[in-house]
N, C-alpha and C. Protein backbone atom coordinates (compact mmCIF):
# COMPACT_ATOMS: atom_id res chain seq x y z
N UNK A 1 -57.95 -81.03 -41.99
CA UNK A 1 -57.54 -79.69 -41.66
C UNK A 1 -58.42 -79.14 -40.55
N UNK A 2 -57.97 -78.69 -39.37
CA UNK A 2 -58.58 -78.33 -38.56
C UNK A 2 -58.76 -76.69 -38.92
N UNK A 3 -60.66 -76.17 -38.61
CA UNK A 3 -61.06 -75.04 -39.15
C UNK A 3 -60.84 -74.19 -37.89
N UNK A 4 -59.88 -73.57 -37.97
CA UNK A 4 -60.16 -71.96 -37.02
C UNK A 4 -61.33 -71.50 -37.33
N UNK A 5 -62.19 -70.60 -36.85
CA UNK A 5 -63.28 -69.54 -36.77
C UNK A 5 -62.61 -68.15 -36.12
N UNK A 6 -62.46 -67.22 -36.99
CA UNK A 6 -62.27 -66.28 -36.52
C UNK A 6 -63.06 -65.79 -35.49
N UNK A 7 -62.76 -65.17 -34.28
CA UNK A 7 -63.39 -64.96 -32.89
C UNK A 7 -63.00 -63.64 -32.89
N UNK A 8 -63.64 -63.31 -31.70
CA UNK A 8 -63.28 -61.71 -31.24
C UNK A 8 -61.97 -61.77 -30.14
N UNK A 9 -61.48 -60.74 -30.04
CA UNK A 9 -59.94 -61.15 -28.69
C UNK A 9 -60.53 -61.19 -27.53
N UNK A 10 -61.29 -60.14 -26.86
CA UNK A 10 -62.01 -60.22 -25.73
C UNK A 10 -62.99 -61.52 -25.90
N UNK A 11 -62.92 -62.33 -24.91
CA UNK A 11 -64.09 -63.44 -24.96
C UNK A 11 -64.49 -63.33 -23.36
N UNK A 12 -65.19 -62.75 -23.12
CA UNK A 12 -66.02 -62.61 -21.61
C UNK A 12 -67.19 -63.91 -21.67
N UNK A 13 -66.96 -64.45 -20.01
CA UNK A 13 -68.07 -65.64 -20.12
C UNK A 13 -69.77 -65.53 -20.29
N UNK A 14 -70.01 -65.89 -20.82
CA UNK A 14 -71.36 -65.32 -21.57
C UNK A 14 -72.31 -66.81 -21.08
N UNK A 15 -73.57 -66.29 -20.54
CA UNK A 15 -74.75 -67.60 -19.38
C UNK A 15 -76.00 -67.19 -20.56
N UNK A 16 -77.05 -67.55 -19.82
CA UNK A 16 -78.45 -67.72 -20.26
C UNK A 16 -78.73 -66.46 -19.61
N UNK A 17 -79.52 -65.38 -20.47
CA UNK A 17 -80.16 -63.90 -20.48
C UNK A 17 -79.02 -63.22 -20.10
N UNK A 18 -77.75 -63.39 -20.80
CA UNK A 18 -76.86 -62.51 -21.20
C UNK A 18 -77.85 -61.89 -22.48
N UNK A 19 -77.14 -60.31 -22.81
CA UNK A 19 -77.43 -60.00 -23.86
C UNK A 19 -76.40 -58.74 -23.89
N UNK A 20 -75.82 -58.79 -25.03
CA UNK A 20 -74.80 -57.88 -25.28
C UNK A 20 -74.22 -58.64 -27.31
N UNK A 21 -73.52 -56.94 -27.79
CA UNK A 21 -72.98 -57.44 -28.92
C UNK A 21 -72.52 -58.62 -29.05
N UNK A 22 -71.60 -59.30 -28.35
CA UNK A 22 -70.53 -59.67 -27.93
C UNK A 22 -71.27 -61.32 -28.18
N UNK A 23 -72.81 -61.24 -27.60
CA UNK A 23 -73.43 -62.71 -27.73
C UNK A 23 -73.68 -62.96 -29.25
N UNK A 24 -74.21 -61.71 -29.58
CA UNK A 24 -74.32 -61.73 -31.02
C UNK A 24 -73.29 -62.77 -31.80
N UNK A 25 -72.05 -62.27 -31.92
CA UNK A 25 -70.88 -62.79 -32.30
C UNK A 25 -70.79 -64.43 -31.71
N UNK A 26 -70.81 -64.66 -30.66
CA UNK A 26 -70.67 -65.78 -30.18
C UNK A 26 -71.81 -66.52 -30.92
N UNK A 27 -73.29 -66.25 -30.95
CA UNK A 27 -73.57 -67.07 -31.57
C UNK A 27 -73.39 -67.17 -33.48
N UNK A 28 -73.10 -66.22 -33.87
CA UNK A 28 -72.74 -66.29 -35.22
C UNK A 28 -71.71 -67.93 -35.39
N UNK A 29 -70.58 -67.54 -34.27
CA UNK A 29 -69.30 -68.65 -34.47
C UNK A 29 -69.82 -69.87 -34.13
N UNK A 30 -70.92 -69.99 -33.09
CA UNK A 30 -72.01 -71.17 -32.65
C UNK A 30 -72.70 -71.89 -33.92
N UNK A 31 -73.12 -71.22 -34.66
CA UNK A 31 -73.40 -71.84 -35.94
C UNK A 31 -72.67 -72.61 -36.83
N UNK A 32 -71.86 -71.02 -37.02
CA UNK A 32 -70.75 -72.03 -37.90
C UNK A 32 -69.90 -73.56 -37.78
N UNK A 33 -69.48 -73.53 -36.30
CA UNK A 33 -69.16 -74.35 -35.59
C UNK A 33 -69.99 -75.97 -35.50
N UNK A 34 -71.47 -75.56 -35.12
CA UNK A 34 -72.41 -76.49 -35.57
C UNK A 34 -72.57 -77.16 -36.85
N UNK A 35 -72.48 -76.17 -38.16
CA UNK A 35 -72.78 -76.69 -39.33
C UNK A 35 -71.36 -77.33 -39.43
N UNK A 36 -70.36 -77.46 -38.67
CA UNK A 36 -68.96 -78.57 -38.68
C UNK A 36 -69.36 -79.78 -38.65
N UNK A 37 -69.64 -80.01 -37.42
CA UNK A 37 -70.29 -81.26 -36.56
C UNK A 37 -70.81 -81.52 -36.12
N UNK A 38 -72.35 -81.35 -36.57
CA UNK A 38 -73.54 -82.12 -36.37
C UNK A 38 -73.86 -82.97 -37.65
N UNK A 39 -73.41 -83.52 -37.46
CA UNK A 39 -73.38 -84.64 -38.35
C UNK A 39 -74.67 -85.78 -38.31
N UNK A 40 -75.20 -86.05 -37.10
CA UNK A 40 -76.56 -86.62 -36.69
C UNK A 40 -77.78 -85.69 -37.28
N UNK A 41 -77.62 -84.46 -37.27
CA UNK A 41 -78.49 -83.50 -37.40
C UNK A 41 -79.84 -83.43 -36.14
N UNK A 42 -78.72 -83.64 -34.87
CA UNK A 42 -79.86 -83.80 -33.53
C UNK A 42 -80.43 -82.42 -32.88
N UNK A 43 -79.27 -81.16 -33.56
CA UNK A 43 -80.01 -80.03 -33.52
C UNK A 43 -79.99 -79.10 -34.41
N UNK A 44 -81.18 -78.61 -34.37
CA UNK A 44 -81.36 -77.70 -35.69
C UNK A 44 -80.10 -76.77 -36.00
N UNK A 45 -80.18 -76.43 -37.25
CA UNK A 45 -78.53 -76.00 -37.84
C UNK A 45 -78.25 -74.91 -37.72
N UNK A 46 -79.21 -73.95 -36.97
CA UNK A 46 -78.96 -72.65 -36.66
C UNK A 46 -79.49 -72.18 -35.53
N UNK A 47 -79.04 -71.10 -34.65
CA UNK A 47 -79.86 -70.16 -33.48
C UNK A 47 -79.99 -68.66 -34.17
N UNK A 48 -80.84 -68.46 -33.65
CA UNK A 48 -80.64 -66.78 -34.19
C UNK A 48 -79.82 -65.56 -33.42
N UNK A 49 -79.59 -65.16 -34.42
CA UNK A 49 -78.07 -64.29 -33.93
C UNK A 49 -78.39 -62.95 -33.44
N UNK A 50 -79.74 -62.90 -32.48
CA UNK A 50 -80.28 -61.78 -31.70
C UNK A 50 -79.23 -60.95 -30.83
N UNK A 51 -78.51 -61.53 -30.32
CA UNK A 51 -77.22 -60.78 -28.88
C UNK A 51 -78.15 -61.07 -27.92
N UNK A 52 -79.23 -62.11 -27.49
CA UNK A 52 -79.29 -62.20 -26.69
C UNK A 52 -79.54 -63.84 -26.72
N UNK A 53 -79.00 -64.37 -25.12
CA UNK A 53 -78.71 -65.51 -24.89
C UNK A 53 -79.74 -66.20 -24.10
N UNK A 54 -80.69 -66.43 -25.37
CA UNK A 54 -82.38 -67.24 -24.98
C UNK A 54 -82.10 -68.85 -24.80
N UNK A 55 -82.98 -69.51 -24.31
CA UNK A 55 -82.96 -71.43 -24.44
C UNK A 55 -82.52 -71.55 -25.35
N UNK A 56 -82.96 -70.90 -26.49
CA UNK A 56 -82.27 -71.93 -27.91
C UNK A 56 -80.89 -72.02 -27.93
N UNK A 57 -80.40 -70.71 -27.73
CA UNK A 57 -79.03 -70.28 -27.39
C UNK A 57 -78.39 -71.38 -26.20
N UNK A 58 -78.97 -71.40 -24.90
CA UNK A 58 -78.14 -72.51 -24.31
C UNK A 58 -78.68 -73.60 -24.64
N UNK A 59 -79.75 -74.33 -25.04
CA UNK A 59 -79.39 -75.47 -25.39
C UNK A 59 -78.15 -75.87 -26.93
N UNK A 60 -78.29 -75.01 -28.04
CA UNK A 60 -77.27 -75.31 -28.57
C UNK A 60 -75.51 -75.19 -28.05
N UNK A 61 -75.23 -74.44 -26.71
CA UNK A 61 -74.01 -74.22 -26.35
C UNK A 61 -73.56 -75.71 -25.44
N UNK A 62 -74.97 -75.88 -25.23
CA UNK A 62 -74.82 -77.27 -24.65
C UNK A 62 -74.84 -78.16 -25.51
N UNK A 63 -75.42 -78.54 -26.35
CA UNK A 63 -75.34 -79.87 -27.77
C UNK A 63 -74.02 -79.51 -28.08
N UNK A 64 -73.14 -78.30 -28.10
CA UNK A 64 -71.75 -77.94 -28.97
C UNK A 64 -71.22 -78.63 -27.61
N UNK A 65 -71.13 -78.33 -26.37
CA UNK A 65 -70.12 -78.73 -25.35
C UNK A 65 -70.04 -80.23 -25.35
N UNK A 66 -71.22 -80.61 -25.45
CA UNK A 66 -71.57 -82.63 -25.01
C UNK A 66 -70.61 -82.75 -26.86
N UNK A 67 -70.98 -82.09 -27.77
CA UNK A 67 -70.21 -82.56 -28.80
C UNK A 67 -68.82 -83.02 -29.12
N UNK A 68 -68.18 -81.94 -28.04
CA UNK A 68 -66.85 -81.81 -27.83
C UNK A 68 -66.46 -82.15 -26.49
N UNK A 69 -66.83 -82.93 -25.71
CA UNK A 69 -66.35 -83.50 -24.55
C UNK A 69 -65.73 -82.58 -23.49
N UNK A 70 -66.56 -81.71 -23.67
CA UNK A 70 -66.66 -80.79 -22.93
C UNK A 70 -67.74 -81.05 -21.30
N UNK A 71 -67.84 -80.04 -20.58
CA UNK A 71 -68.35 -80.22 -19.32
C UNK A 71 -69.78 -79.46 -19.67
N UNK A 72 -70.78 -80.17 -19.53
CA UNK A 72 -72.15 -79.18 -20.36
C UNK A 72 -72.79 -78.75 -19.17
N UNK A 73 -72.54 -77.49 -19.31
CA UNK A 73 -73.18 -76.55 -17.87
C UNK A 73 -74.08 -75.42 -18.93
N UNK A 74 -73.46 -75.27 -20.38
CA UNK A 74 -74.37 -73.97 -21.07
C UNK A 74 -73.47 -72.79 -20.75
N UNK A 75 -72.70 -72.67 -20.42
CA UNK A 75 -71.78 -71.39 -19.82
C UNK A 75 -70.39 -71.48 -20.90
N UNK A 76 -70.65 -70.90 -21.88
CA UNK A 76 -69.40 -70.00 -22.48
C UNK A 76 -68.67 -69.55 -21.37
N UNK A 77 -67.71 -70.13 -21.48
CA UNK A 77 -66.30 -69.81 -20.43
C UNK A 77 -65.10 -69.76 -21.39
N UNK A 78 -63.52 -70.04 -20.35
CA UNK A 78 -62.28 -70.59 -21.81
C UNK A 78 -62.89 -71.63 -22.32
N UNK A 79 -62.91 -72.40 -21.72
CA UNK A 79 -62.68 -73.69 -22.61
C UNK A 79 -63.87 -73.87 -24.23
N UNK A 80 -65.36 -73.62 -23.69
CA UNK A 80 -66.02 -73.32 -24.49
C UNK A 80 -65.89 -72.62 -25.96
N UNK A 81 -65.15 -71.37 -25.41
CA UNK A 81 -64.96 -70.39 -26.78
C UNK A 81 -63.64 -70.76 -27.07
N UNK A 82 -62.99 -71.61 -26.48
CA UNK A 82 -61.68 -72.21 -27.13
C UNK A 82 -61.88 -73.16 -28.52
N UNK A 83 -63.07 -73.72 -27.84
CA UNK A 83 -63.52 -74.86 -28.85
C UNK A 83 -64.32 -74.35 -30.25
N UNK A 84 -65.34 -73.37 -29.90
CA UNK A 84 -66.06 -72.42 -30.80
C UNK A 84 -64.69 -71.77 -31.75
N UNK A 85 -63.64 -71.19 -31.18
CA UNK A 85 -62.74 -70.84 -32.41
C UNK A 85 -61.68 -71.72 -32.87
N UNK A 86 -61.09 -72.33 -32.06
CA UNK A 86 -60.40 -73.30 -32.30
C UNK A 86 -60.20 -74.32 -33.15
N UNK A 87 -61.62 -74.90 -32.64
CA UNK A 87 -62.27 -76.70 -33.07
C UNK A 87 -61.60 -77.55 -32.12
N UNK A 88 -61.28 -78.50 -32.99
CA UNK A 88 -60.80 -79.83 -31.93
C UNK A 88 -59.07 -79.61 -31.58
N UNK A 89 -58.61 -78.55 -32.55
CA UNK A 89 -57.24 -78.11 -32.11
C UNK A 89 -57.02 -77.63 -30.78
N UNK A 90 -58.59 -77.24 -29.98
CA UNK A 90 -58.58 -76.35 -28.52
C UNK A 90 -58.48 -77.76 -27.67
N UNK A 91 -58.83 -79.03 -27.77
CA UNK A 91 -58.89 -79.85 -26.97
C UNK A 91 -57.77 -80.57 -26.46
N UNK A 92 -57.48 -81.35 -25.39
CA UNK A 92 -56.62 -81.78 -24.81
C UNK A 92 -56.12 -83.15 -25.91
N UNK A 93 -54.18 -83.17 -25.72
CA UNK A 93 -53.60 -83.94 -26.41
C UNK A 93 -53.48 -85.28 -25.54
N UNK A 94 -54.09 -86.30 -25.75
CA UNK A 94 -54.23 -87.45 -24.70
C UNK A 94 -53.77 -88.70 -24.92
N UNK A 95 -53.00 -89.28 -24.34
CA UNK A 95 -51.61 -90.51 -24.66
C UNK A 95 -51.41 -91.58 -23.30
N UNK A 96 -50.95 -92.53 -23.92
CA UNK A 96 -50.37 -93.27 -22.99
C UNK A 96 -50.09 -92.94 -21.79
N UNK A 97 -50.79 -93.05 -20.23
CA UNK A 97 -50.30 -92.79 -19.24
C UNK A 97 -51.19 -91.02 -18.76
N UNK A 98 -52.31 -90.74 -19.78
CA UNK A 98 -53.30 -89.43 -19.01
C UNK A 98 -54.01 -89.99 -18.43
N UNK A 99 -54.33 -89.83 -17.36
CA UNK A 99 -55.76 -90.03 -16.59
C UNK A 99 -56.64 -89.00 -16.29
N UNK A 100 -57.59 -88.63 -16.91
CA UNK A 100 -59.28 -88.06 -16.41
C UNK A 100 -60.20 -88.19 -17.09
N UNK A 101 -61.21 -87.57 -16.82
CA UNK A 101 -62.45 -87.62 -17.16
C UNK A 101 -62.78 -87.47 -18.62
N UNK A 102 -61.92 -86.50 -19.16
CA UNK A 102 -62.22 -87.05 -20.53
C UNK A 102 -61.76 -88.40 -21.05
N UNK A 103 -60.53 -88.56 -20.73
CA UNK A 103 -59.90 -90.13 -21.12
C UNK A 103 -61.30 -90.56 -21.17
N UNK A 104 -61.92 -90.84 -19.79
CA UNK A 104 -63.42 -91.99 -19.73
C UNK A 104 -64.40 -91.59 -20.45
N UNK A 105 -64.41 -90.56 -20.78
CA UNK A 105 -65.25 -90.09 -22.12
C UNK A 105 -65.38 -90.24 -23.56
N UNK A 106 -63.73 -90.55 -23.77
CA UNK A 106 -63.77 -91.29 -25.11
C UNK A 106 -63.18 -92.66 -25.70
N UNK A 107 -63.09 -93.30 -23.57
CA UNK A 107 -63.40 -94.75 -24.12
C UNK A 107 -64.69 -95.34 -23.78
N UNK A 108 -65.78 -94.18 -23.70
CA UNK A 108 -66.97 -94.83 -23.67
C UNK A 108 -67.42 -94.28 -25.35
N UNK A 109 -67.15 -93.16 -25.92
CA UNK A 109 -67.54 -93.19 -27.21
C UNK A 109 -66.50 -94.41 -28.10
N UNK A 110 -65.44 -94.64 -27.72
CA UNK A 110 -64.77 -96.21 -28.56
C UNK A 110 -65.45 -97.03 -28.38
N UNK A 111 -65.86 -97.11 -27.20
CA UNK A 111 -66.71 -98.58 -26.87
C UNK A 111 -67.75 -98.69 -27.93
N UNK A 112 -68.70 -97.40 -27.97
CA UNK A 112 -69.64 -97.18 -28.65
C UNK A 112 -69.69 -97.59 -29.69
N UNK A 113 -68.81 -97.51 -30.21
CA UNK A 113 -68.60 -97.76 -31.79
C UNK A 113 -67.76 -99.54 -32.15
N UNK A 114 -67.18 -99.77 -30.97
CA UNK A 114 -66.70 -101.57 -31.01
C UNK A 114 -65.51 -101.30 -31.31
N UNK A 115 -64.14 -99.94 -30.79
CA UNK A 115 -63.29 -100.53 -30.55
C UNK A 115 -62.51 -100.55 -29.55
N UNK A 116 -63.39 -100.59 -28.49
CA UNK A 116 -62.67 -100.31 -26.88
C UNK A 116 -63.41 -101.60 -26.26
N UNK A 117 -62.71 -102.57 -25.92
CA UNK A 117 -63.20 -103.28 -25.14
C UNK A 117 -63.11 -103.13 -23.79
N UNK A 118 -62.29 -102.83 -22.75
CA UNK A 118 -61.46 -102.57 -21.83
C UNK A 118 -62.33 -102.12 -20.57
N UNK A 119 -62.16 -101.49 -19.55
CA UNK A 119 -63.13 -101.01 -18.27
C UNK A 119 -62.66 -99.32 -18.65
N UNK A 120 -63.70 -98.93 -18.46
CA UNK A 120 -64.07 -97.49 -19.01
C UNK A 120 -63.74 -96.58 -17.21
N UNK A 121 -62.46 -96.56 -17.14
CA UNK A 121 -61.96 -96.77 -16.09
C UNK A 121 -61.39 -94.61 -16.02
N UNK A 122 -61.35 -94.20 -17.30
CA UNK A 122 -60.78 -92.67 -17.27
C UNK A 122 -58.94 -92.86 -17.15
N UNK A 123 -58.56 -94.27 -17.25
CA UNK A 123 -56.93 -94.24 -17.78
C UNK A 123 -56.21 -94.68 -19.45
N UNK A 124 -55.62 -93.84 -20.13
CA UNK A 124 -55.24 -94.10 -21.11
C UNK A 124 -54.03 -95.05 -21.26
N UNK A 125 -54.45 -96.23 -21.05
CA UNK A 125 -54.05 -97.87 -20.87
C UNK A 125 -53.37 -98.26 -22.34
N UNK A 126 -52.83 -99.20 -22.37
CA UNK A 126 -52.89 -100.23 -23.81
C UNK A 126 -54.15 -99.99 -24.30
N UNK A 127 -54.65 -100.57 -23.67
CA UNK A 127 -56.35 -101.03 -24.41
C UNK A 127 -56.92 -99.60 -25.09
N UNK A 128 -56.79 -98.71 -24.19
CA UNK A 128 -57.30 -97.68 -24.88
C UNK A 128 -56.13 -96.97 -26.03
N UNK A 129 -55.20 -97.40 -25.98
CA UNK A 129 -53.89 -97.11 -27.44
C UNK A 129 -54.11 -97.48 -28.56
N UNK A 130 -54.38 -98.92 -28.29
CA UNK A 130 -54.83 -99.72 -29.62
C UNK A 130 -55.98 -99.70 -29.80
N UNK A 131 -57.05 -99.20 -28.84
CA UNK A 131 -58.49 -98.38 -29.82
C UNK A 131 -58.12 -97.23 -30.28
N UNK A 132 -57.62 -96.64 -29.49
CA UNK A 132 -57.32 -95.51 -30.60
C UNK A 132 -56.74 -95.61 -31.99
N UNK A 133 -56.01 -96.31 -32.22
CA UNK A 133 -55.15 -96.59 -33.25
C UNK A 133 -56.21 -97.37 -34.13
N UNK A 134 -56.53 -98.27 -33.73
CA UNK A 134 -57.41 -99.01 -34.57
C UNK A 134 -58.55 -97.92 -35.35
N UNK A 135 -59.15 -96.96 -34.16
CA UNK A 135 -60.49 -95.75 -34.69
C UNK A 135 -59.51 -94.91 -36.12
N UNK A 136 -58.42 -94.88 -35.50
CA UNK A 136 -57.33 -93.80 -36.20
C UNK A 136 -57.27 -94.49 -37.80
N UNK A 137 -57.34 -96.04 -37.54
CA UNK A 137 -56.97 -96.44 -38.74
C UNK A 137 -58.05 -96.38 -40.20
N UNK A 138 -59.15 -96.84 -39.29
CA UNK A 138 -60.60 -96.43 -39.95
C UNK A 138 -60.97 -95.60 -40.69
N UNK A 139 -60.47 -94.18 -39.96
CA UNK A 139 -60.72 -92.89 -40.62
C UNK A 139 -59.64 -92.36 -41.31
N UNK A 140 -58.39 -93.74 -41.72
CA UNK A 140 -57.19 -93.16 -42.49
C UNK A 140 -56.80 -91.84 -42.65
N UNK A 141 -56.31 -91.86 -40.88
CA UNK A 141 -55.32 -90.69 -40.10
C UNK A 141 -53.95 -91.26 -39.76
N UNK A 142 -53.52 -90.52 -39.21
CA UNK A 142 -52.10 -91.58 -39.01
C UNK A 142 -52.10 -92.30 -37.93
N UNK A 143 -52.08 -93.34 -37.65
CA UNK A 143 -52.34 -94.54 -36.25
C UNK A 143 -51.10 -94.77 -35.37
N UNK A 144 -51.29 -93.63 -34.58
CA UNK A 144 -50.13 -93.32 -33.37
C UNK A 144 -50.77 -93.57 -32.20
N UNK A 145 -51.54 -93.76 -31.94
CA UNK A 145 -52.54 -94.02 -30.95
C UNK A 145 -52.74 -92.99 -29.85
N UNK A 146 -52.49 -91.45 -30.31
CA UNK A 146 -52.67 -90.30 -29.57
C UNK A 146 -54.05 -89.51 -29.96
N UNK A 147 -54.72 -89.21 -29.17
CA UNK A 147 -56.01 -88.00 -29.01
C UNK A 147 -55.53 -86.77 -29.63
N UNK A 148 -55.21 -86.76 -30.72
CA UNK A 148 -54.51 -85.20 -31.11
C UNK A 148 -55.87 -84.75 -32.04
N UNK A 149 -55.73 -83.39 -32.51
CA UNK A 149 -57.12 -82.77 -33.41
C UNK A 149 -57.67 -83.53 -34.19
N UNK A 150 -56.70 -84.36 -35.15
CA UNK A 150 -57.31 -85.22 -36.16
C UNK A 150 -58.41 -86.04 -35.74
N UNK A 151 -57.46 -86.66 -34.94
CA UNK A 151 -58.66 -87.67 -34.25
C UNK A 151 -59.89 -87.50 -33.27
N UNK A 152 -59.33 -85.82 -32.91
CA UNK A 152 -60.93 -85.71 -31.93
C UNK A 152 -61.86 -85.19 -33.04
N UNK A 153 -61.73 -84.59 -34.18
CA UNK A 153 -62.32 -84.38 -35.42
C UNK A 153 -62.87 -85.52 -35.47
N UNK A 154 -63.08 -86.60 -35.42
CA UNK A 154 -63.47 -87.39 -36.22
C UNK A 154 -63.95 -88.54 -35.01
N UNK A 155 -63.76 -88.34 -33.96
CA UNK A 155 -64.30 -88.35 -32.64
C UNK A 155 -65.86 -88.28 -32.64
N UNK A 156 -65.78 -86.40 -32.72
CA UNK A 156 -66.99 -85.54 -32.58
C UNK A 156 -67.70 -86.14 -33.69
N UNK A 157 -67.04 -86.52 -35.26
CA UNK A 157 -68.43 -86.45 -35.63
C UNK A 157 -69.07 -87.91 -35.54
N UNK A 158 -68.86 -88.66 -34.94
CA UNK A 158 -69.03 -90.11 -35.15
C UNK A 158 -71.06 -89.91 -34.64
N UNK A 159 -71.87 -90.11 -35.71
CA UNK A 159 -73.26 -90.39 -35.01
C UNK A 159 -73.79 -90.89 -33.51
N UNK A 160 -72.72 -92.02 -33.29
CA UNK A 160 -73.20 -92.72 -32.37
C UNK A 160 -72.87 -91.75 -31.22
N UNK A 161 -71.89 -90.63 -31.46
CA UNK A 161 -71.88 -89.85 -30.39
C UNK A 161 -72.32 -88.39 -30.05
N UNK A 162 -72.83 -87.93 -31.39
CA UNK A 162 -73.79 -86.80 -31.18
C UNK A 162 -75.38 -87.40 -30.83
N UNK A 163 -75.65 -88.33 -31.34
CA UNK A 163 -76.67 -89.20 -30.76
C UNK A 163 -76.65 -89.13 -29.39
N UNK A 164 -75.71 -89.11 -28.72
CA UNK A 164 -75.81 -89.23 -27.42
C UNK A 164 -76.14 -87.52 -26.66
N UNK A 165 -75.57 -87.33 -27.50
CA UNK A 165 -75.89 -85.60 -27.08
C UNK A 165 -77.30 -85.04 -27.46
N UNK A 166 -78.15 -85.63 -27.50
CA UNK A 166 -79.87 -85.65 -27.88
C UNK A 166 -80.36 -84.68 -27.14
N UNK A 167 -80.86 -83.72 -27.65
CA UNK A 167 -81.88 -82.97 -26.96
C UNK A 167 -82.93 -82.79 -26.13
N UNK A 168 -83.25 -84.42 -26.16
CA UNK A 168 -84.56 -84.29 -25.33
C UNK A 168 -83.81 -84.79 -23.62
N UNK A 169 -82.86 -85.02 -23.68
CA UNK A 169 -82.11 -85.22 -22.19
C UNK A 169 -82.19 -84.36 -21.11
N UNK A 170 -82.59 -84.07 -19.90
CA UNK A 170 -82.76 -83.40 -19.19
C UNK A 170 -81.61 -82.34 -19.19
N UNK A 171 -80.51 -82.95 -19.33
CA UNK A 171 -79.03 -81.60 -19.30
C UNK A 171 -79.45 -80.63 -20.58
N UNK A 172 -80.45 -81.11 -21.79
CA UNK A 172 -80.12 -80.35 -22.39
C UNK A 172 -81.77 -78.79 -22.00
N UNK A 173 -82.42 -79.11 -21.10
CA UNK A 173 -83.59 -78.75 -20.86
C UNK A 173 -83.09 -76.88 -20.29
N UNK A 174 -83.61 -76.15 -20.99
CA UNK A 174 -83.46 -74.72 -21.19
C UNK A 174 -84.08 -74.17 -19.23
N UNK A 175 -84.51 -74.77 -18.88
CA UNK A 175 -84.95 -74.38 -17.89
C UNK A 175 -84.26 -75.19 -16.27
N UNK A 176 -83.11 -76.65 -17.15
CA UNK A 176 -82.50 -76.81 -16.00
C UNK A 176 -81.22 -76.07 -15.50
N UNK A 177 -80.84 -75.27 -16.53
CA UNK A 177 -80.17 -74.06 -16.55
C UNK A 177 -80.69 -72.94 -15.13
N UNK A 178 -81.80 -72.49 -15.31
CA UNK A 178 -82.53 -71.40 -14.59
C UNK A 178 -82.36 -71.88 -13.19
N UNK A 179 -83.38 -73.33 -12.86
CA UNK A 179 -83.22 -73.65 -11.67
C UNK A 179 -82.13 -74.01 -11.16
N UNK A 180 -80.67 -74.57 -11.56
CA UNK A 180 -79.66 -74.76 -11.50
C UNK A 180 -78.86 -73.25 -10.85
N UNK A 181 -79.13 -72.16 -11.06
CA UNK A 181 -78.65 -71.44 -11.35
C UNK A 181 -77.74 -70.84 -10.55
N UNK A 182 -78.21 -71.56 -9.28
CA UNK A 182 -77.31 -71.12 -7.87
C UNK A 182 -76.51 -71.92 -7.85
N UNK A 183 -76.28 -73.00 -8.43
CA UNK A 183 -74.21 -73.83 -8.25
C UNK A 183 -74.14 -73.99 -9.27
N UNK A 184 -73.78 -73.40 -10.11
CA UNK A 184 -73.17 -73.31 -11.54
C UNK A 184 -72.00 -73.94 -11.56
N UNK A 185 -71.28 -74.33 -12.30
CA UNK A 185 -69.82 -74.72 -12.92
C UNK A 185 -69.44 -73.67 -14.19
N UNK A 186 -68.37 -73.81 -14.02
CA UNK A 186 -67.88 -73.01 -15.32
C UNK A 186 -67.25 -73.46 -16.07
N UNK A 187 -66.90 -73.61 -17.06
CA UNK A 187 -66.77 -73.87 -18.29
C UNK A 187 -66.36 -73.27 -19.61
């Protein structure tokens, strides 16, 4: 069952030394969201729910984005607070014949795990159908060989791939945020 989180309607994009109610809330749903799927336990299980948007705050928005195959810039944008209320229901439905960057994102987490053999190429091929199907079968979901919620549920929580989302990685460094700060991406 994929968990909604109740959210607020206004979702304004929220950075590092934001501070407003509004962060407050965001990180409340940041938690909750976390205690979903961190399943590694690579970051601590809570931020504090000050309204203001300190390192701890972006590095956990970043461990939640790398969680969800997301683009980790630390910037609450749509897609971000799509995922924060959503879950894996906010993420893209991916099949036979998508090509991008996520595609290559989660046939390098198949690989990870031994069931993608194939060139980690960002096209959703055969090869990457019948890993899917095969991952699908594992976690006795239904084995259609599509990227739908179920399966990015169970995607996200796979160890070997919040593992990869480790904290001590330079993307996740509270201060490459700051110096970064003049070409941002959004997110």
């Amino acid at each position: 069952m994929n968990t909604v989180i109740p959210c607020i309607i206004n979702r304004p994009t929220l950075e590092f030394g934001s501070s407003h109610q509004v962060v407050k809330q965001m990180q409340r749903v940041l938690n909750q969201r976390l205690a979903q799927f961190d399943s590694a336990l690579s970051f601590p299980k809570k931020v504090s729910e000050t309204g203001y948007f300190d390192p701890n705050t972006l590095m956990a928005v970043k461990y939640l984005q790398c969680l969800a195959f997301l683009a980790v810039d630390g910037v609450v944008g749509p897609k971000t607070w799509a995922f924060l209320c959503d879950g894996p229901a906010s993420l893209p439905r991916l099949r036979l014949g998508t090509a991008s960057s996520v595609v290559k994102a989660v046939q390098e987490a198949l690989k990870d795990v031994g069931y993608y053999r194939g060139a980690v190429d960002g096209v959703f091929g055969a090869k990457t159908t019948v890993a899917v199907q095969n991952f699908q079968k594992s976690c006795k979901i239904v084995a259609d060989g599509v990227m739908g919620w179920e399966t990015w549920n169970e995607l996200i929580k796979l160890d070997v791939h919040s593992s990869h989302c480790r904290l001590n990685s330079p993307k996740f460094s509270p201060m490459a945020k700051v110096q970064n700060s003049f070409g941002r991406n959004s997110n």
